[in-house]
PDB file of N, CA and C in Angstrom:
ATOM      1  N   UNK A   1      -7.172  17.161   7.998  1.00  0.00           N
ATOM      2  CA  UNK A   1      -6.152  17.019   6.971  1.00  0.00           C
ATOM      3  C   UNK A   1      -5.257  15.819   7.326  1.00  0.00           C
ATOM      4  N   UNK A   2      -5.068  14.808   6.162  1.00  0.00           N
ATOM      5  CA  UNK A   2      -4.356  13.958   6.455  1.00  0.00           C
ATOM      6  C   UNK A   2      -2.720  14.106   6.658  1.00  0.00           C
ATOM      7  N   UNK A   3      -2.094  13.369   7.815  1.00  0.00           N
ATOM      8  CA  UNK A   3      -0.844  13.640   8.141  1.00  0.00           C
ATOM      9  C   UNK A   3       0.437  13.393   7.300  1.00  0.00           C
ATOM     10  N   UNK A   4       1.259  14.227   7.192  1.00  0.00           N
ATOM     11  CA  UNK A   4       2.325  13.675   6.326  1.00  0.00           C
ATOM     12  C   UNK A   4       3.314  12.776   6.480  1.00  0.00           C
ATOM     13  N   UNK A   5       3.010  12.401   7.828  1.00  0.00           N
ATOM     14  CA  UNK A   5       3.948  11.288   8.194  1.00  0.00           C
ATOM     15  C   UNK A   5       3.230  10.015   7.383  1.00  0.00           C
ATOM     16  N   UNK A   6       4.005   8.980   6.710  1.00  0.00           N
ATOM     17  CA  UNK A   6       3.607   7.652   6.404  1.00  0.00           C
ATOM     18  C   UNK A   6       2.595   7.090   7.359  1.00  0.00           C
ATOM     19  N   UNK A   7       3.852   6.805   8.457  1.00  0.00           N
ATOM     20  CA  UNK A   7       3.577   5.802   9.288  1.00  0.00           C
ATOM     21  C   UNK A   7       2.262   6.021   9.942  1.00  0.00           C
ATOM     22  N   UNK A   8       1.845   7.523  10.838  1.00  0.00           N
ATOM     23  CA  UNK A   8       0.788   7.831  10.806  1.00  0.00           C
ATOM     24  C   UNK A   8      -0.414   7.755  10.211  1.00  0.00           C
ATOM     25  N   UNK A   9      -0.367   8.325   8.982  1.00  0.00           N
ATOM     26  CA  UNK A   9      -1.136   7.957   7.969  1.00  0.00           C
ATOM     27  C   UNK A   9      -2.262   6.419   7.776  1.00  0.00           C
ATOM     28  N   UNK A  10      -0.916   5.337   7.566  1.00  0.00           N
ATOM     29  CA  UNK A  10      -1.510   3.582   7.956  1.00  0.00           C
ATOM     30  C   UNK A  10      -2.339   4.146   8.932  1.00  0.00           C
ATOM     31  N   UNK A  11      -1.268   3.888   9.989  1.00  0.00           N
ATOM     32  CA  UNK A  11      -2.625   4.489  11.861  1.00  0.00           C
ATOM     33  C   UNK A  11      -3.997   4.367  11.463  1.00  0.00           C
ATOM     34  N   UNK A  12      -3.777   6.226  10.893  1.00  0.00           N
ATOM     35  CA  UNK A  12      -5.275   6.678  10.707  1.00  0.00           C
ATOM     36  C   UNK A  12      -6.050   5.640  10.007  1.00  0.00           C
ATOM     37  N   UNK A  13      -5.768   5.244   8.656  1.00  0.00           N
ATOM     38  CA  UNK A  13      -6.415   4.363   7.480  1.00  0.00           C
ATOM     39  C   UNK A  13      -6.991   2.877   8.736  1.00  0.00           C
ATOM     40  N   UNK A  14      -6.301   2.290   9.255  1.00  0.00           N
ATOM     41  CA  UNK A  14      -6.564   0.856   9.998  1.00  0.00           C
ATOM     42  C   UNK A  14      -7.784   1.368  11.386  1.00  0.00           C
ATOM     43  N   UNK A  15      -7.531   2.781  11.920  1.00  0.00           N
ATOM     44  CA  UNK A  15      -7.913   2.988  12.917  1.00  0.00           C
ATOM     45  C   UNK A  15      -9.818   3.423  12.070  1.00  0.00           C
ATOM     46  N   UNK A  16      -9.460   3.906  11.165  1.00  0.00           N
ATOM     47  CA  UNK A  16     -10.489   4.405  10.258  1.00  0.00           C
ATOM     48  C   UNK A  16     -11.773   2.852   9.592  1.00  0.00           C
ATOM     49  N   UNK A  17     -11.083   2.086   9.499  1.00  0.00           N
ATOM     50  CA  UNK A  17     -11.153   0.894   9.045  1.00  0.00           C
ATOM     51  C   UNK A  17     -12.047  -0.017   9.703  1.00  0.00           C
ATOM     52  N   UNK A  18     -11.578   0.429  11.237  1.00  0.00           N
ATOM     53  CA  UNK A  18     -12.598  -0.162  12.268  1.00  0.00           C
ATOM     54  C   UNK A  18     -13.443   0.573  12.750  1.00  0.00           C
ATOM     55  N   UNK A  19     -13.442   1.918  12.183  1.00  0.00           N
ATOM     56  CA  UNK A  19     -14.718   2.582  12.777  1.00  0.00           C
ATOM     57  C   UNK A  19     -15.812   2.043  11.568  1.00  0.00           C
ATOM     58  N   UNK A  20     -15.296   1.880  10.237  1.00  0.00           N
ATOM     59  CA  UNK A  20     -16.250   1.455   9.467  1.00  0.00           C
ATOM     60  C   UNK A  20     -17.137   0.050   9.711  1.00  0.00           C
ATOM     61  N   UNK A  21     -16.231  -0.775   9.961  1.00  0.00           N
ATOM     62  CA  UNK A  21     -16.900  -2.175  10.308  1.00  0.00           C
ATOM     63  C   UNK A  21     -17.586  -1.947  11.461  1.00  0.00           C
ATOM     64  N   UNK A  22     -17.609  -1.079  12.840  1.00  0.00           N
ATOM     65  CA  UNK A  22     -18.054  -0.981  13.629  1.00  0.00           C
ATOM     66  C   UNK A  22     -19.129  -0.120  13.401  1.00  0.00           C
ATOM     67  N   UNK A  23     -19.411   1.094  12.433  1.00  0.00           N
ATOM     68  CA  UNK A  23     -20.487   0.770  12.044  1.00  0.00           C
ATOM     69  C   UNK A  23     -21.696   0.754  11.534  1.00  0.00           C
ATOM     70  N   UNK A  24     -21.674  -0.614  10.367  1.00  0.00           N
ATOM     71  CA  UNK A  24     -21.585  -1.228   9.489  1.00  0.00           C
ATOM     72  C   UNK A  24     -22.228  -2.426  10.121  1.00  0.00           C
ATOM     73  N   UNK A  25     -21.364  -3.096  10.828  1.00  0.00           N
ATOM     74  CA  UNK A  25     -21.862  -4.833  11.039  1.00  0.00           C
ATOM     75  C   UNK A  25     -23.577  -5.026  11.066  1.00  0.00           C
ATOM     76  N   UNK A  26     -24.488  -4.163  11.400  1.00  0.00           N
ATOM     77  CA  UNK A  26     -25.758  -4.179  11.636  1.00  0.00           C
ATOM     78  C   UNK A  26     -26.325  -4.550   9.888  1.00  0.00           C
ATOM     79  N   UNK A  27     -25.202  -3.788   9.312  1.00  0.00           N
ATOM     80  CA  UNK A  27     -25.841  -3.855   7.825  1.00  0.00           C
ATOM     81  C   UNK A  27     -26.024  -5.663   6.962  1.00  0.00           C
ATOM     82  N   UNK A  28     -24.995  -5.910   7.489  1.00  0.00           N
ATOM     83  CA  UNK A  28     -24.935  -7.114   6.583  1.00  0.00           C
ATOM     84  C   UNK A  28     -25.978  -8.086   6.841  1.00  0.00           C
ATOM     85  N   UNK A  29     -26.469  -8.242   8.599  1.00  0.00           N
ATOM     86  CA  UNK A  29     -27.556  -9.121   9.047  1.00  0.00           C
ATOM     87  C   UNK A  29     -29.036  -8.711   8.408  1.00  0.00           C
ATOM     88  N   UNK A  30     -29.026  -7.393   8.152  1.00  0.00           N
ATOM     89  CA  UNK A  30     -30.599  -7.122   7.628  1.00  0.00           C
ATOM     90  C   UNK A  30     -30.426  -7.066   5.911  1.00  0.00           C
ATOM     91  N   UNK A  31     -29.264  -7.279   5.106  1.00  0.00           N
ATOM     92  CA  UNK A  31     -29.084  -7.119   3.724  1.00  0.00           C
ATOM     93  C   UNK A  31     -29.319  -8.422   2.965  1.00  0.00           C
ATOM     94  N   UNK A  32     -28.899  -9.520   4.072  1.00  0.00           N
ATOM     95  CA  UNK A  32     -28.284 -10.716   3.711  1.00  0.00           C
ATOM     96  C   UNK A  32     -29.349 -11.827   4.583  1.00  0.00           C
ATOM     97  N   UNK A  33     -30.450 -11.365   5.205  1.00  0.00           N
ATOM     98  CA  UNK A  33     -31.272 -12.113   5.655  1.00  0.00           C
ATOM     99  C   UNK A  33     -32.295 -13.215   5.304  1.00  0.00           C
ATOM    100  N   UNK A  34     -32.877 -12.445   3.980  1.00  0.00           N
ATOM    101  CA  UNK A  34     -34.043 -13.461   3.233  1.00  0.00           C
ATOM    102  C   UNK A  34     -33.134 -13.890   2.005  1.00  0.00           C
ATOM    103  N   UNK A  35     -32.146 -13.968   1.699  1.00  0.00           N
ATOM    104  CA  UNK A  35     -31.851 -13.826   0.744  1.00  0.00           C
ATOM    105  C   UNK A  35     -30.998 -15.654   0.353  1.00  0.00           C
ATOM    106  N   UNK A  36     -30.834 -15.932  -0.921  1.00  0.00           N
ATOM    107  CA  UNK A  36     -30.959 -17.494  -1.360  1.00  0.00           C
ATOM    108  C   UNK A  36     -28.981 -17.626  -0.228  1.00  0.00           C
ATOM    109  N   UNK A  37     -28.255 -16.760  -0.483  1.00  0.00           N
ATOM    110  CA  UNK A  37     -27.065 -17.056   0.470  1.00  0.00           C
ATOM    111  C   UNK A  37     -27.227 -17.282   2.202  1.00  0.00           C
ATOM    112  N   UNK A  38     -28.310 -16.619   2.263  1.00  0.00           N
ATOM    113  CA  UNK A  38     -28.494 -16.831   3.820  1.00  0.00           C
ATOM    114  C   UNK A  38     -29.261 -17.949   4.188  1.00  0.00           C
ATOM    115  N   UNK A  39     -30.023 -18.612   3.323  1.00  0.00           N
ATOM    116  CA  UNK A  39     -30.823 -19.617   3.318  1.00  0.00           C
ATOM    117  C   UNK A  39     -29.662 -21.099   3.298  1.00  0.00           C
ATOM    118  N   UNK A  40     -28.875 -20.940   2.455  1.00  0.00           N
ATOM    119  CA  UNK A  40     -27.421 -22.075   2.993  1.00  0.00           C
ATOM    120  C   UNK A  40     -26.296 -21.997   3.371  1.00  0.00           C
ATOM    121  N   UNK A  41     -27.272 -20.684   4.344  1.00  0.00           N
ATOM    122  CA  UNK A  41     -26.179 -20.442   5.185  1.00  0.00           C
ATOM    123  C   UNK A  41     -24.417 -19.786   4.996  1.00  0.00           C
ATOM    124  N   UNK A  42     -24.659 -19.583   4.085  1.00  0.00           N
ATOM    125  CA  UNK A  42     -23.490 -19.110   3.475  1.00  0.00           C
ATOM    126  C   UNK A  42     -23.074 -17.831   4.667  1.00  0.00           C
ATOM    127  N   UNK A  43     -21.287 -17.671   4.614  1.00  0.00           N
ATOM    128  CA  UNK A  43     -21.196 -16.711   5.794  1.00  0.00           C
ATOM    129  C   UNK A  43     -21.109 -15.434   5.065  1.00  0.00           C
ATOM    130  N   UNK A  44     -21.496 -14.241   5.055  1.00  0.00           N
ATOM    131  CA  UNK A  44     -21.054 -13.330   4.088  1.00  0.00           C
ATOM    132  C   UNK A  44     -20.401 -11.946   4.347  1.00  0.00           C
ATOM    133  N   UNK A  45     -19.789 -12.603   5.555  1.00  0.00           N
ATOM    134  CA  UNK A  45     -18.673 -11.742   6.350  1.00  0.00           C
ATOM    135  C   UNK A  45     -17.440 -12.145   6.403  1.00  0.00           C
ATOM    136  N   UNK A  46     -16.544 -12.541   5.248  1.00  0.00           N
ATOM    137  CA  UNK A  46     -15.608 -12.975   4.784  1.00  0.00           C
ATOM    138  C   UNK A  46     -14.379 -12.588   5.114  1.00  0.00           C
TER     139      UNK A  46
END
């Protein structure tokens, strides 16, 4: 259950935030591999 404190709350959301990108990052190298953006190189981790 999410906390009723505000400030906490952020915490959780940012702390939450990096568990997603962490993981995640595997996804973008095999999504974005053959594809016409990866071919010029385009970065698509913005």
């Amino acid at each position: 259950m999410p906390s009723k404190d505000p400030a906490q709350r952020f915490e959780d959301i940012l702390e939450n935030i990096g568990l997603i990108e962490k993981f995640t990052e595997d996804l973008y190298v095999h999504a974005f591999r053959n594809t016409p953006l990866a071919l010029y190189g385009v970065n698509t981790r913005c």
